[in-house]
N, C-alpha and C. Protein backbone atom coordinates (compact mmCIF):
# COMPACT_ATOMS: atom_id res chain seq x y z
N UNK A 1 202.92 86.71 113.24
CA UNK A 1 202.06 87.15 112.15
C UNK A 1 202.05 88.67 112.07
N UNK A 2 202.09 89.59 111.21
CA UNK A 2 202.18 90.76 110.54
C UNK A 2 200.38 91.08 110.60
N UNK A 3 200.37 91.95 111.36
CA UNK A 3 199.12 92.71 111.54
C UNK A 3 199.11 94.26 111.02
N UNK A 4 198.81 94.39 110.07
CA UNK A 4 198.57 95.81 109.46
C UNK A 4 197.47 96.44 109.63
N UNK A 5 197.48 97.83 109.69
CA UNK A 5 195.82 98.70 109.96
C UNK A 5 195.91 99.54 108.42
N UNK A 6 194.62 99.49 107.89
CA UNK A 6 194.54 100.07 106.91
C UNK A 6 193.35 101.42 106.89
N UNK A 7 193.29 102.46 106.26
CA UNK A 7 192.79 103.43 106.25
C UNK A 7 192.25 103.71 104.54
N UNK A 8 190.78 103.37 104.74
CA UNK A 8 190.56 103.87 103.24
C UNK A 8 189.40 104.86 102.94
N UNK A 9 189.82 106.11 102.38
CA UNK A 9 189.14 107.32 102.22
C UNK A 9 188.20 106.95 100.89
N UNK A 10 187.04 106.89 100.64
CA UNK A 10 186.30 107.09 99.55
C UNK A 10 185.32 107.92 99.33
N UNK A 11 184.48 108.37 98.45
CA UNK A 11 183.28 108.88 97.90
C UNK A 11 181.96 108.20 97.86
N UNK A 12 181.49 108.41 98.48
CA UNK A 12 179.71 107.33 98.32
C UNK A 12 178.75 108.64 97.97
N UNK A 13 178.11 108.77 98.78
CA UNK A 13 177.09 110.02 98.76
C UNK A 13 177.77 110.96 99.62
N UNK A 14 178.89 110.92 99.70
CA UNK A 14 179.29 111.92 100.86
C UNK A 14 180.49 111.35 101.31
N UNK A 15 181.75 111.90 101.18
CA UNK A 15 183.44 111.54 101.81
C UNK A 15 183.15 110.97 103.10
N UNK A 16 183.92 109.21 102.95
CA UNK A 16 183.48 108.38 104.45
C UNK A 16 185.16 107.57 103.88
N UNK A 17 185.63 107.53 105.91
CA UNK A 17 186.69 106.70 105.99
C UNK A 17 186.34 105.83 106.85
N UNK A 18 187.41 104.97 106.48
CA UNK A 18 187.08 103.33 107.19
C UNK A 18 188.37 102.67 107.93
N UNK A 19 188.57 102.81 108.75
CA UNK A 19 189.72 102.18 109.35
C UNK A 19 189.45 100.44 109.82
N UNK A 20 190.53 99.52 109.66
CA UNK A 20 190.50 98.09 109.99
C UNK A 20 191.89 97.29 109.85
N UNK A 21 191.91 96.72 110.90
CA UNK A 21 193.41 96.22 110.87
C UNK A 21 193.04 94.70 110.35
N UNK A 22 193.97 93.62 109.11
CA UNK A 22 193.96 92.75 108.92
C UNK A 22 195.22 92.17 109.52
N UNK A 23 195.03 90.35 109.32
CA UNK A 23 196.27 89.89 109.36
C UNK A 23 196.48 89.72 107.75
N UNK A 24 198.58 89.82 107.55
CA UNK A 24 198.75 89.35 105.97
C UNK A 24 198.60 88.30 105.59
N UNK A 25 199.25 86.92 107.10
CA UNK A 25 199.57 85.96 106.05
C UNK A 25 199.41 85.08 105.06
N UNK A 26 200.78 85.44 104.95
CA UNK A 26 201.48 85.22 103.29
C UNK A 26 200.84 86.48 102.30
N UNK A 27 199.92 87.17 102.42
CA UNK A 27 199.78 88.08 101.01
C UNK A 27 200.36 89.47 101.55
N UNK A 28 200.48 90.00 100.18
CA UNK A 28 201.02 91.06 100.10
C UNK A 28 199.79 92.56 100.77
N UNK A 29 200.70 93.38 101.20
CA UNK A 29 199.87 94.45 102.22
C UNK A 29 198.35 94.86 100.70
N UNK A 30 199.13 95.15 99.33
CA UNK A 30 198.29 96.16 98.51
C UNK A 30 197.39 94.74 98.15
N UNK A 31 197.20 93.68 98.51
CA UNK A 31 196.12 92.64 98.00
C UNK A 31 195.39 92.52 98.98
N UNK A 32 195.77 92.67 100.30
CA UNK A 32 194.85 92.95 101.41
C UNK A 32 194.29 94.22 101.67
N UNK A 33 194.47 95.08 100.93
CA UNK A 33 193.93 96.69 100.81
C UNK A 33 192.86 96.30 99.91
N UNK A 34 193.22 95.93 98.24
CA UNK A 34 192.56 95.45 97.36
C UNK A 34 191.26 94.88 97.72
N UNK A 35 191.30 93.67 98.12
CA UNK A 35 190.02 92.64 98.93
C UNK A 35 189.38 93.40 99.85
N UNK A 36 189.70 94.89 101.07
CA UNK A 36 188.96 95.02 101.81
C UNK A 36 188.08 95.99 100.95
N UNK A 37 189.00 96.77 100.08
CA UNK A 37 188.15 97.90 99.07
C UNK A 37 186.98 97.39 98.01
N UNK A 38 187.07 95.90 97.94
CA UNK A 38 186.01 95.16 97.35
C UNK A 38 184.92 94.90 97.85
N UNK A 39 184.85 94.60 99.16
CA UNK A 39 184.04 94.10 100.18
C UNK A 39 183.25 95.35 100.49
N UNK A 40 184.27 96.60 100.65
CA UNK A 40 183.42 97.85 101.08
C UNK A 40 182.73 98.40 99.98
N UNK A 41 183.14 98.36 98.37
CA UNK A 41 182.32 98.41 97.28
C UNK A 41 181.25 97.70 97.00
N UNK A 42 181.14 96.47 97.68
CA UNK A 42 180.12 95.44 97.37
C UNK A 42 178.66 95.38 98.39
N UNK A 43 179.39 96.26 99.44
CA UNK A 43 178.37 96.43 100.52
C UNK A 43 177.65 97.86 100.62
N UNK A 44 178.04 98.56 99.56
CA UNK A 44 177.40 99.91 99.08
C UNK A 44 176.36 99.99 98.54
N UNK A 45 174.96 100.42 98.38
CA UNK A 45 173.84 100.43 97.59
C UNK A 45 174.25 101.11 96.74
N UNK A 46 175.19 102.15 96.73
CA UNK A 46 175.37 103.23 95.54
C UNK A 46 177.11 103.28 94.95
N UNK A 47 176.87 104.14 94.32
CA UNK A 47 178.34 104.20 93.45
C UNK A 47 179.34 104.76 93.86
N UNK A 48 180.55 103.71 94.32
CA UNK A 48 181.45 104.50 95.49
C UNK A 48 183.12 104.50 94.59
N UNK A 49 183.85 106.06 95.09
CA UNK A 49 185.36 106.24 94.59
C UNK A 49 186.33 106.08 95.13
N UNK A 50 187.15 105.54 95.13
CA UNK A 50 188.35 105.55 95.75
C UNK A 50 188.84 106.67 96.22
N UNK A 51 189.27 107.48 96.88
CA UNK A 51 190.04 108.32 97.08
C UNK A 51 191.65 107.79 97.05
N UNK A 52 191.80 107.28 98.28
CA UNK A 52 193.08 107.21 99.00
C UNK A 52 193.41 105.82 100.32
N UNK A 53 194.31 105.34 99.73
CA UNK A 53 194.50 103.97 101.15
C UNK A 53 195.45 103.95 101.62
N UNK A 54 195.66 104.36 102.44
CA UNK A 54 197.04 104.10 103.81
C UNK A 54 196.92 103.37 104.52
N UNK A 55 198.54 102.77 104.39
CA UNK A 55 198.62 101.77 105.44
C UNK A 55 199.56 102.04 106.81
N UNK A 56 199.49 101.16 107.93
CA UNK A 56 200.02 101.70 108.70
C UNK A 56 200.75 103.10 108.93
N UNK A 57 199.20 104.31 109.08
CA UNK A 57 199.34 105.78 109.15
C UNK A 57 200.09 106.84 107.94
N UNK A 58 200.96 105.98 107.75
CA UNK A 58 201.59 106.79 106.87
C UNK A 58 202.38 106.24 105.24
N UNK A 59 201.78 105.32 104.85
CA UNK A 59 202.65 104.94 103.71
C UNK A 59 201.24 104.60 102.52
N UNK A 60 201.09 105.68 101.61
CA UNK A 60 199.69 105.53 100.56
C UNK A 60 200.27 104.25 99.64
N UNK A 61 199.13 103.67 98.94
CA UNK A 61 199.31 102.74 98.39
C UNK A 61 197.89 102.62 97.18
N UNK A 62 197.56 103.64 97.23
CA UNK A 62 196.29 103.80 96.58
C UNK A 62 196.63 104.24 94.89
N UNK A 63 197.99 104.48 94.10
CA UNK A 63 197.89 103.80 92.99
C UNK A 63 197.96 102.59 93.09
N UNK A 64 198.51 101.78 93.61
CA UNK A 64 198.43 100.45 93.55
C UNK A 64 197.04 99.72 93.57
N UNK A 65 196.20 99.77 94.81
CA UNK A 65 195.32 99.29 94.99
C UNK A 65 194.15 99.97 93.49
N UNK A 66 194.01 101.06 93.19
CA UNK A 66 193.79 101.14 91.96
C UNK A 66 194.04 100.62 90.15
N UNK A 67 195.46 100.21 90.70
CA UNK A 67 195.80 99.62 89.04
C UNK A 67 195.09 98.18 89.64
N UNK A 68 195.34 97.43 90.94
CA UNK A 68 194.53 96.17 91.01
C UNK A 68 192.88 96.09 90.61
N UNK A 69 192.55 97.41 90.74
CA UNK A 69 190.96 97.95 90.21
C UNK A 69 190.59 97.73 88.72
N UNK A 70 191.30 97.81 88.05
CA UNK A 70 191.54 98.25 86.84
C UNK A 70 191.64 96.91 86.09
């Protein structure tokens, strides 16, 4: 099984990152970025931005996970 760590930079009341490694299987890395950036939006009292999502350290994917926003 394919274990990825993801890194996602956002805006709440103040620039906060979140690191967490999922497993994929079967989905694709930017739908498992997608779903965790939902979960962390949904567990916010206030109005939070995307910045930026990397996956394993070095590969952004955060237009992607944004057009899935959209």
């Amino acid at each position: 099984m394919n274990k990825i760590s993801f890194e996602i930079h956002y805006k709440a009341y103040n620039r906060t990152t979140q690191r967490s490694s999922f497993l994929l299987i079967g989905r694709k890395t930017e739908q498992v970025a997608f779903e965790w950036w939902k979960q962390i939006r949904k567990e916010m009292s206030f109005h939070t931005e995307l910045d930026k999502v990397i996956v394993n350290g070095d590969q952004d994917v955060t237009d992607i996970v944004k057009e899935l926003e959209s």
